[in-house]
Every structure is written in structure tokens, then in C-alpha cells.
Protein backbone atom coordinates (compact mmCIF):
# COMPACT_ATOMS: atom_id res chain seq x y z
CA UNK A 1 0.00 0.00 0.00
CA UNK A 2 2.92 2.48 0.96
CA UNK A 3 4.69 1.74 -2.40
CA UNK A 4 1.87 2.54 -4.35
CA UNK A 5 0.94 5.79 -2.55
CA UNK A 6 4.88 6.35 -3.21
CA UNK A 7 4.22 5.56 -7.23
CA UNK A 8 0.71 8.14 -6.97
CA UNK A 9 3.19 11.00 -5.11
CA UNK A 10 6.26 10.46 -7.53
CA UNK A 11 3.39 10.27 -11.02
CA UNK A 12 1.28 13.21 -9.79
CA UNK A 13 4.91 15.20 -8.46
CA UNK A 14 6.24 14.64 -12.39
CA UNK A 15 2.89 15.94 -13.65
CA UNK A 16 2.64 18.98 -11.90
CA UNK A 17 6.30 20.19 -12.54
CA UNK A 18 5.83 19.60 -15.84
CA UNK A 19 2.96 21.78 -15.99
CA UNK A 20 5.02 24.44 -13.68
CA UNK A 21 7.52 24.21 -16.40
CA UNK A 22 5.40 24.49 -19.52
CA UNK A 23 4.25 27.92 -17.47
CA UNK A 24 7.15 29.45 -16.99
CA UNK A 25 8.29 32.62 -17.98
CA UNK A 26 11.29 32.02 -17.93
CA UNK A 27 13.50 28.77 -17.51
CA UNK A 28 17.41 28.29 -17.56
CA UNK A 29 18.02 25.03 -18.90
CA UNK A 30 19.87 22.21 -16.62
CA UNK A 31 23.79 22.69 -17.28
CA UNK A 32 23.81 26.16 -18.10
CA UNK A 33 25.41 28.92 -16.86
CA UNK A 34 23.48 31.15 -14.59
CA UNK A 35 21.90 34.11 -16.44
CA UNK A 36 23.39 37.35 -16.35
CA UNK A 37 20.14 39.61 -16.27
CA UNK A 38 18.91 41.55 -13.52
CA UNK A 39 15.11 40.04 -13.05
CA UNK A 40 14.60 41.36 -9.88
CA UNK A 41 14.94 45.05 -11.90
CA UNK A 42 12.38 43.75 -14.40
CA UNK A 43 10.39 41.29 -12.98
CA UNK A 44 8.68 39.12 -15.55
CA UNK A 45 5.00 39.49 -16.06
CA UNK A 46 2.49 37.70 -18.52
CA UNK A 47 0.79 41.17 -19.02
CA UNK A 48 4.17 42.57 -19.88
CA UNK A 49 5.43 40.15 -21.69
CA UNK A 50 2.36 40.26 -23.91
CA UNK A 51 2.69 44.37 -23.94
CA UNK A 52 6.23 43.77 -25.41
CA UNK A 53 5.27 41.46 -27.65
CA UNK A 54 2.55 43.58 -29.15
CA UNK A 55 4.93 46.25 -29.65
CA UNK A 56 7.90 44.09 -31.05
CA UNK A 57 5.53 43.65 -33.88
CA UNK A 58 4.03 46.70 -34.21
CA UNK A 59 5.65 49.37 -36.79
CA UNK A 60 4.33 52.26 -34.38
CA UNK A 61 7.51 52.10 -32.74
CA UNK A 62 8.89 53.94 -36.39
CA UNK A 63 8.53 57.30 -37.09
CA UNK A 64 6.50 56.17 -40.28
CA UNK A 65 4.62 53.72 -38.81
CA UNK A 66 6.17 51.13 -41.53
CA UNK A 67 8.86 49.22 -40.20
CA UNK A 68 8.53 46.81 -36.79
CA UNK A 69 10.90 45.58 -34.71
CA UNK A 70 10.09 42.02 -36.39
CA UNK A 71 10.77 43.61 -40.03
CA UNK A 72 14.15 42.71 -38.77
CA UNK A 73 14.19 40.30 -36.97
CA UNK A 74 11.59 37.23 -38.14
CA UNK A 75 10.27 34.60 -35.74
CA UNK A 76 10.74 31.59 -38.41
CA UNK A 77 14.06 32.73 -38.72
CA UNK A 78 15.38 32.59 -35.33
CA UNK A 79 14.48 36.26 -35.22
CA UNK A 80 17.10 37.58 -37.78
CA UNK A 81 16.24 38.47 -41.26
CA UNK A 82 17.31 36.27 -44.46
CA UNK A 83 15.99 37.96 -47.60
CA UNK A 84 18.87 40.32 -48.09
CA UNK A 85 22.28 40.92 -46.07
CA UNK A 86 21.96 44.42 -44.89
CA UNK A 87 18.93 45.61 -42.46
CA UNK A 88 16.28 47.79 -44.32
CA UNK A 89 14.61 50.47 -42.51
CA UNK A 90 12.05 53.72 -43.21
CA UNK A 91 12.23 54.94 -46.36
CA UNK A 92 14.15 52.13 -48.41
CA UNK A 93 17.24 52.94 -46.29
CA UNK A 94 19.76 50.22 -46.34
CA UNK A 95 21.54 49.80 -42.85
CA UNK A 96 25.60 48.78 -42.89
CA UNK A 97 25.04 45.55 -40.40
CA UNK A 98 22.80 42.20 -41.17
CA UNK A 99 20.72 41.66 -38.06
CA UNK A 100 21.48 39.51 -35.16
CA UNK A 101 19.87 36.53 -34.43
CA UNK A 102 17.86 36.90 -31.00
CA UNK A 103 17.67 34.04 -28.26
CA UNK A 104 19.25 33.26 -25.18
CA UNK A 105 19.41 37.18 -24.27
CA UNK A 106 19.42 36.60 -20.86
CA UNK A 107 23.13 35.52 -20.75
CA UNK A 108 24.30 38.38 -22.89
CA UNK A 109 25.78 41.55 -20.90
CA UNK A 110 26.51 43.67 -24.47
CA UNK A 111 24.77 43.59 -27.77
CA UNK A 112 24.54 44.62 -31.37
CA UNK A 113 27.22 43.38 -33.47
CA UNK A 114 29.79 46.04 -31.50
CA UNK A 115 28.72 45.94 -28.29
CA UNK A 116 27.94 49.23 -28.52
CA UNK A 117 24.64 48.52 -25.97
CA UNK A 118 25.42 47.13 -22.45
CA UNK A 119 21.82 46.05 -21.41
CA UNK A 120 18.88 44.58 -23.35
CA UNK A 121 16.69 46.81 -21.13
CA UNK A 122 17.82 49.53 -23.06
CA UNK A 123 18.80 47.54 -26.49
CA UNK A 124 15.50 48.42 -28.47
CA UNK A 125 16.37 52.23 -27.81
CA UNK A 126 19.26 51.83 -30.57
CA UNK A 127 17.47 50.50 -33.75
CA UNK A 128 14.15 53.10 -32.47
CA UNK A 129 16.40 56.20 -32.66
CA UNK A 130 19.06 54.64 -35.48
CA UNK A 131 18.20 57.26 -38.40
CA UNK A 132 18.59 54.07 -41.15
CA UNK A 133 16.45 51.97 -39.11
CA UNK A 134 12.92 52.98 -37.20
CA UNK A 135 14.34 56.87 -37.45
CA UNK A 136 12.15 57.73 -34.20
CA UNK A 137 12.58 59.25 -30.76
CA UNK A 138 11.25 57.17 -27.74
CA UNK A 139 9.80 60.44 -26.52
CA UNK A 140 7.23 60.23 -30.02
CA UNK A 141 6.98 56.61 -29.41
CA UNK A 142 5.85 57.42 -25.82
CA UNK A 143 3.41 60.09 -27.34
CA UNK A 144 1.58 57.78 -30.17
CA UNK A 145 1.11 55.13 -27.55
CA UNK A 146 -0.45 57.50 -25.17
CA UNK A 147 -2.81 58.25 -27.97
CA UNK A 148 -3.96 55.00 -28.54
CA UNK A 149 -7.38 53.63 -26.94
CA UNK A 150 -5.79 49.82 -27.22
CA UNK A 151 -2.17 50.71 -25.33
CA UNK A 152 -4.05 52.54 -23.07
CA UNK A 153 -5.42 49.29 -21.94
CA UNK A 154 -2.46 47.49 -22.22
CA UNK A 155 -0.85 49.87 -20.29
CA UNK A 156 -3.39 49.36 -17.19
CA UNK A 157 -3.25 45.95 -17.36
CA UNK A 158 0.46 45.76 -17.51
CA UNK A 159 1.37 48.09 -14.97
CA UNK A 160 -1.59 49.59 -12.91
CA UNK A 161 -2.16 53.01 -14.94
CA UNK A 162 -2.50 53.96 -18.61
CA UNK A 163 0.49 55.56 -18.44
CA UNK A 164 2.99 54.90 -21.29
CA UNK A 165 6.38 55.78 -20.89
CA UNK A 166 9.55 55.17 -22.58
CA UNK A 167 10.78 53.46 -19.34
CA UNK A 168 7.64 50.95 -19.41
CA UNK A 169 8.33 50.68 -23.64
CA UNK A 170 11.85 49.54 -23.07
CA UNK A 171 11.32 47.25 -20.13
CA UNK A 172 8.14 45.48 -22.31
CA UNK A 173 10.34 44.79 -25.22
CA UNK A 174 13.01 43.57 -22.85
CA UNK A 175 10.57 40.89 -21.11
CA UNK A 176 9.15 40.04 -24.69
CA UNK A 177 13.08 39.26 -25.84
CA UNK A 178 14.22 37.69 -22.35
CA UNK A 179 11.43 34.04 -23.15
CA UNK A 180 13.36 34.34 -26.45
CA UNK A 181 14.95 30.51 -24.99
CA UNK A 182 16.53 28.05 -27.63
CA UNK A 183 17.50 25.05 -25.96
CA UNK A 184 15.59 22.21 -27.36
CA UNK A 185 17.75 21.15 -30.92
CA UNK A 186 18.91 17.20 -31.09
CA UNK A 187 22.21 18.54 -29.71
CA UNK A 188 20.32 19.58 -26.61
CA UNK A 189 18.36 16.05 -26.92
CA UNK A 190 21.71 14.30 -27.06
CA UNK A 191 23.31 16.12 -24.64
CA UNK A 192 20.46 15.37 -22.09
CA UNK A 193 20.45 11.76 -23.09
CA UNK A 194 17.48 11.46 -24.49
CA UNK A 195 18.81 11.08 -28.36
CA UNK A 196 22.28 10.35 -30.44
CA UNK A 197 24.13 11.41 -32.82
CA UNK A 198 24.51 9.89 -36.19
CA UNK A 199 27.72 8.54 -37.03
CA UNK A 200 28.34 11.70 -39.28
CA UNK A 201 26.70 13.79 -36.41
CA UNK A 202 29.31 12.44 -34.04
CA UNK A 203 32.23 13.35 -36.44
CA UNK A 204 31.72 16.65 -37.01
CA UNK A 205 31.27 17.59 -33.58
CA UNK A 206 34.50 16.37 -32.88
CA UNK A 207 35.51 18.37 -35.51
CA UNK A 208 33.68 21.12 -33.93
CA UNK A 209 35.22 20.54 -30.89
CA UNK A 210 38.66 20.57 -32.17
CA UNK A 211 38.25 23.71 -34.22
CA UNK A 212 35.21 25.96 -33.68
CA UNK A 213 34.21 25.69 -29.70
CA UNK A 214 36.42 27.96 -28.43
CA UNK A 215 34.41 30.63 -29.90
CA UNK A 216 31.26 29.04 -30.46
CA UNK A 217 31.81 27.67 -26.90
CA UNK A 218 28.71 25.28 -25.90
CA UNK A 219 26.05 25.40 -24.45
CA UNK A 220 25.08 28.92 -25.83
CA UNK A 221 27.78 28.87 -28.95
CA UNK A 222 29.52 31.66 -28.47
CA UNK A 223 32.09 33.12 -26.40
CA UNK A 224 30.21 36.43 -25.94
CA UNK A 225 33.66 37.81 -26.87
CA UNK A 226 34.14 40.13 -29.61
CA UNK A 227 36.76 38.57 -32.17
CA UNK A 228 38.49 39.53 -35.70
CA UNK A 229 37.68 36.63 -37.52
CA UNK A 230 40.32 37.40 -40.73
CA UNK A 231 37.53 39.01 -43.10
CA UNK A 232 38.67 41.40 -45.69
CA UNK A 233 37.32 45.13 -44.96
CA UNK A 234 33.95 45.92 -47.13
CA UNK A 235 35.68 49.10 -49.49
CA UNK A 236 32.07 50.40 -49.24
CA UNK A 237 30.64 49.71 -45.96
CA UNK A 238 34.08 50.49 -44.18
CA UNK A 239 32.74 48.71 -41.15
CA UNK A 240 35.50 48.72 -38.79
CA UNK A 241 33.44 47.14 -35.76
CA UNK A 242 34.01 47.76 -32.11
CA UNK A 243 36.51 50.34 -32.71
CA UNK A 244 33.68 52.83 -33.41
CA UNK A 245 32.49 51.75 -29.43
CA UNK A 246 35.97 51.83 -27.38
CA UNK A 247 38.37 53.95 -29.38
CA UNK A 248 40.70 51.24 -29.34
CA UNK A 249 43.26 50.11 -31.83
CA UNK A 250 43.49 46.50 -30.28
CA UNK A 251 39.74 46.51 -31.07
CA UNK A 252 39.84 46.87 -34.97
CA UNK A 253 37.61 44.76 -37.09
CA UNK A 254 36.27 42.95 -34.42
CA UNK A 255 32.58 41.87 -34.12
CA UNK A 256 31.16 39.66 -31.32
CA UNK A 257 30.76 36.33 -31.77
CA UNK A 258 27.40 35.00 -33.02
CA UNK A 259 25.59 31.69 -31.52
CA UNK A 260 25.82 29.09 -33.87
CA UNK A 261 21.91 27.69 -32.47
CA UNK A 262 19.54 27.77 -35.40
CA UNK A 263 22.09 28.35 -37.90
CA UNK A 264 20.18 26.14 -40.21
CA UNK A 265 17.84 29.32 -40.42
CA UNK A 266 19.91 32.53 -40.21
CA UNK A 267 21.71 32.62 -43.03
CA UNK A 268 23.42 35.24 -44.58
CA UNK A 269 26.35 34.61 -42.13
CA UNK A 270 28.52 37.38 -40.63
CA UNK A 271 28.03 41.02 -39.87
CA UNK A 272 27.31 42.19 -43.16
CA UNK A 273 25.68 39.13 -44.47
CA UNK A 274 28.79 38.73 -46.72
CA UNK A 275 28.08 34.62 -47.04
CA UNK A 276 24.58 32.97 -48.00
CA UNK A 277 25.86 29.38 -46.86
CA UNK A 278 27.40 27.44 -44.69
CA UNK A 279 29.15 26.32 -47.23
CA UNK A 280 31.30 29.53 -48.21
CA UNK A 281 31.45 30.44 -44.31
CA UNK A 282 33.66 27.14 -43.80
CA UNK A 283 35.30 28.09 -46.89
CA UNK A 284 36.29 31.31 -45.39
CA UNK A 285 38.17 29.82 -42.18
CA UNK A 286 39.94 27.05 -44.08
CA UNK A 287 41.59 29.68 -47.40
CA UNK A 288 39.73 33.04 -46.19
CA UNK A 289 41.82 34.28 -43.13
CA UNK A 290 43.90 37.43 -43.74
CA UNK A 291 46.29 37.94 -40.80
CA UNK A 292 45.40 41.64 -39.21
CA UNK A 293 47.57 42.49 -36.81
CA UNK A 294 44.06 42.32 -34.29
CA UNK A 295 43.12 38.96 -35.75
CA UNK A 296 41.95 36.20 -33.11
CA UNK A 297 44.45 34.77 -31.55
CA UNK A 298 42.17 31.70 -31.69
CA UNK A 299 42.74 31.62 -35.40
CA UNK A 300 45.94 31.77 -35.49
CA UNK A 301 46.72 28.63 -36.40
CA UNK A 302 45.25 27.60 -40.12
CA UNK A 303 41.77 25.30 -39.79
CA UNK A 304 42.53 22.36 -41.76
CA UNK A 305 39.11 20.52 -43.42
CA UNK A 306 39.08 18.20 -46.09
CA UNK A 307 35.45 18.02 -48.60
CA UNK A 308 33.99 15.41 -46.08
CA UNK A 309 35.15 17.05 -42.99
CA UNK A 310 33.32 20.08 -43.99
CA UNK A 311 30.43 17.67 -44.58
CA UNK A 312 30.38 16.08 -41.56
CA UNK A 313 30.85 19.77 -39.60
CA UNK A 314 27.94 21.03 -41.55
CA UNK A 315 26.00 17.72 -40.40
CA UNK A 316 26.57 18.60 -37.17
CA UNK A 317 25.72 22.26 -36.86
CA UNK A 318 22.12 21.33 -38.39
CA UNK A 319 21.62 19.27 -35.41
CA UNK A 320 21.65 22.89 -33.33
CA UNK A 321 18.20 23.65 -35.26
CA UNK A 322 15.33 24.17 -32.64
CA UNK A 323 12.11 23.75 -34.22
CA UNK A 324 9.93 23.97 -30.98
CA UNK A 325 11.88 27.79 -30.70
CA UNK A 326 11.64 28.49 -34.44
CA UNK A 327 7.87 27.44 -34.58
CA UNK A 328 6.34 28.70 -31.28
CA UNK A 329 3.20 30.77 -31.35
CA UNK A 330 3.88 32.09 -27.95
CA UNK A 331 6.76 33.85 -29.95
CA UNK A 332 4.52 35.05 -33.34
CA UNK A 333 2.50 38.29 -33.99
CA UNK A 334 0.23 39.24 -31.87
CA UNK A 335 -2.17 42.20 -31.54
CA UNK A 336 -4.67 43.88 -29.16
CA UNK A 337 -7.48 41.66 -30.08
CA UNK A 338 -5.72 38.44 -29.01
């Protein structure tokens, strides 16, 4: 009788954290570092979150009320764009950077390609105000919201009062990007025992292992560093990365490191969207590299892949394609009806 009250406790125990999980706003996978955010400065909120989510897809947020935060950055494609290599904004203006994936912000303490933003609660300010981008102040952002019957009511609901402010805007956005989560490809599956690789599979992560992790270190692949990765200077772009942010010599041509999750889906590859596959990034880091004087000392050395090896490496990166992140509707447009 005591075992099977045991069995009922341990069955009904299971069920109900599974259903805690699947409710969670927010969930750092088993095995991975601790986040870096602040929560208890933005504490998560299903009425916020669903504010922020409203306005990530909402093109108010431009001064022409044509261009959304998801223009650039698509939920089937792991949140980055992958019809052209450059970011478009108002007006047919043609930014100099393709966008950044978005997932796994939580761990992150800079962003944008430079690091020229130090906290996501204030990383949606940048492409608002960016003149090639949404070309709008936060303050007329703050003043079309306040105008508006719907955000009015999101507004109460979210936070007590009608009251939009640019404060509130930010924050929303920020909650919205923080459930952002990837963690659920076959490498996670295999990883967590519950799958394994294919023979290829298993060879080109040992490939990977020997020659990509130490920037695209697991389980978030990348470094969070910001690296010169050997690629010859654009003649028109003249994009000379995080030197713009720090004034640095040592930092010339560097660009922080991008996950490798999803990259099945967020293709064109690099900061200006220079490569369309896999194929010719690989290509790059095997007869690509020029030697700057601020090139990685991680790359160094010359990457040596044969045909199949590149094969097998490609293999493996597909298996960091999350579907269940890629395909969630708790991640898709939503507006105030819904």
C-alpha cells in the first residue's frame, strides 16, 4: 500500500512540474550557466510580456509607422532576417550591419554586433532612434502610444495606470526578448540523453570541438567575446566594428561572436551578411583568413578541413536547429485583439 501511494506522489509530483515548467516565464536550462540579467529590476509578467510582444511587432515604434521591430528580426528565422544581407529600414534605407539573431538574451551583458549597448533593457532604444532603421525618438513613441485607446489598456493591465512611458516601452520589449529561450535542438536532446548522434553527427562535432568551440563555446555557442575573424574590410561599408564603441586600436575589425543555435535558419552569415551558406562560411576559415595584426588569436593557427570534414561539420551544426523555438506561437505576432 505504501509503495503505491509512493508511485501516486512520484506520477502526480512529475505531472505537476511539468505543468510548472510548460508555465514558466522564464527557464534556464539544466547545465547552463546562470543568467546574467537583472530580473529582480524587471520582474517578468504575462501582461508585460504580452505588452512587449505587441509592440515588437508593431511598426508604431517607427517614425512612419512602416517598419517593426520584427521587419528585422523574423520569428521563423530565429528572429534575424534572411531575404537580403543588410537591415532595411524607413524609407528604403539600407543599414551597414545584417541583423542579429535573437535568443538566449538573458546571458548576454553587451549587444549589437559592436557591443555598442550594455543592457537589453535599453537595447531596443538603438534600432528606435538609429536614423537608417525605425528613425524615431522614444519620446514620439511614448506620445503615439499614449494616444492610442488599445495601449491605453495594455498599459493598465500591464502596470496599474495607462500611463505609457519610454521606461515601461523599453522594459516590455526587454521581457518580450528575455522568453526568447533556444535550448531544445537534437544537440540539446543528445546532450540530455534522451537522443544520439549519427555517425556523421558524431564526427563533425568532434571536428567542432577541435576547431570551432572555443568561440562558439557550448552550451550557448559563443564566447560572448568580440573577435576579428580574418575578413577582408567591405571598401564600401568600411565597417571597422568595435573600434567605433571603445576607441581602441586593439579593437579593430572585431565583431562579437554570433551563436551558432539555429544556424540552419539565419543565413546570410557574418556582420554584413557577406556569405549565403554554410558552405562559403567554412570556406572562409579554411583559405579566407587574412592575418590583421588584431586577428583572433584563436585563429591563429590555419583550420585544416578536407570536402567530407566540412560535410560532416555542416551535419553537425544542423543538429543545433530548434524547431519547438523556431515554430512557437507564444513567440509570433500578436495584436490587441488576441
Amino acid at each position: 500500500m505504501k509503495i503505491k501511494l509512493l508511485l501516486i506522489l512520484l506520477i502526480f509530483t512529475g505531472l505537476m512540474s511539468f505543468v510548472a515548467h510548460k508555465d514558466l516565464l522564464f527557464f534556464a536550462p539544466k547545465k547552463w550557466p546562470k543568467p546574467v540579467y537583472n530580473f529582480t529590476n524587471n520582474s517578468l509578467d504575462k501582461t508585460k510580456i504580452k505588452l512587449g510582444r505587441i509592440l515588437f511587432y508593431d511598426p508604431i515604434l517607427s517614425k512612419n509607422n512602416t517598419i517593426s521591430c520584427a521587419n528585422c528580426h523574423s520569428p521563423y528565422n530565429a528572429f534575424t532576417h534572411v531575404d537580403h544581407a543588410l537591415s532595411h529600414g524607413i524609407g528604403d534605407s539600407i543599414g551597414i550591419r545584417n541583423s542579429p539573431a535573437l535568443m538566449n538574451l538573458a546571458w548576454h551583458k553587451s549587444f549589437m554586433w559592436d557591443g555598442a549597448v550594455n543592457h537589453l533593457d535599453m537595447q531596443a532604444l538603438s534600432p528606435i532612434s538609429h536614423l537608417d532603421e525605425m528613425g524615431e525618438t522614444i519620446e514620439n513613441v511614448v506620445l503615439k502610444l499614449q494616444q492610442s485607446n488599445g495601449y491605453k489598456r495594455l498599459f493598465y493591465k500591464a502596470y496599474g495606470d495607462s500611463l505609457a512611458t519610454g521606461e515601461r516601452v523599453l522594459k516590455s520589449i526587454s521581457q518580450f526578448m528575455l522568453t526568447l529561450v533556444s535550448s531544445n535542438s537534437k544537440y540539446d536532446s543528445v546532450i540530455n540523453m534522451k537522443a544520439s548522434f549519427s555517425i556523421q553527427e558524431k564526427k563533425g562535432y568532434t571536428i567542432f570541438l577541435k576547431n570551432c568551440s572555443s568561440c562558439h563555446t557550448e552550451p550557448l555557442f559563443t564566447n560572448l567575446n568580440f573577435e576579428n575573424n580574418g575578413l577582408s574590410l567591405d571598401k564600401d561599408l568600411k565597417d571597422y566594428g568595435r573600434i567605433k564603441v571603445t576607441q581602441s586600436a586593439k579593437d579593430s575589425l572585431k565583431f562579437k561572436v554570433p551563436t551558432l543555435r539555429n544556424i540552419e535558419f539565419t543565413y546570410p552569415y557574418m556582420h554584413d551578411g557577406r556569405f549565403k551558406t554554410i558552405g562559403e562560411v567554412l570556406n572562409h576559415y579554411t583559405d579566407g583568413i587574412i592575418h590583421y595584426k588584431t586577428l583572433s588569436q584563436l585563429l591563429q593557427k590555419k583550420i585544416k578541413l578536407n570536402a567530407d570534414e566540412k560535410v560532416d561539420l555542416t551535419t553537425f551544426l544542423l543538429t543545433l536547429t530548434d524547431k519547438s523555438f523556431l515554430f512557437n506561437p507564444k513567440f509570433g505576432y500578436l495584436n490587441f485583439r488576441q
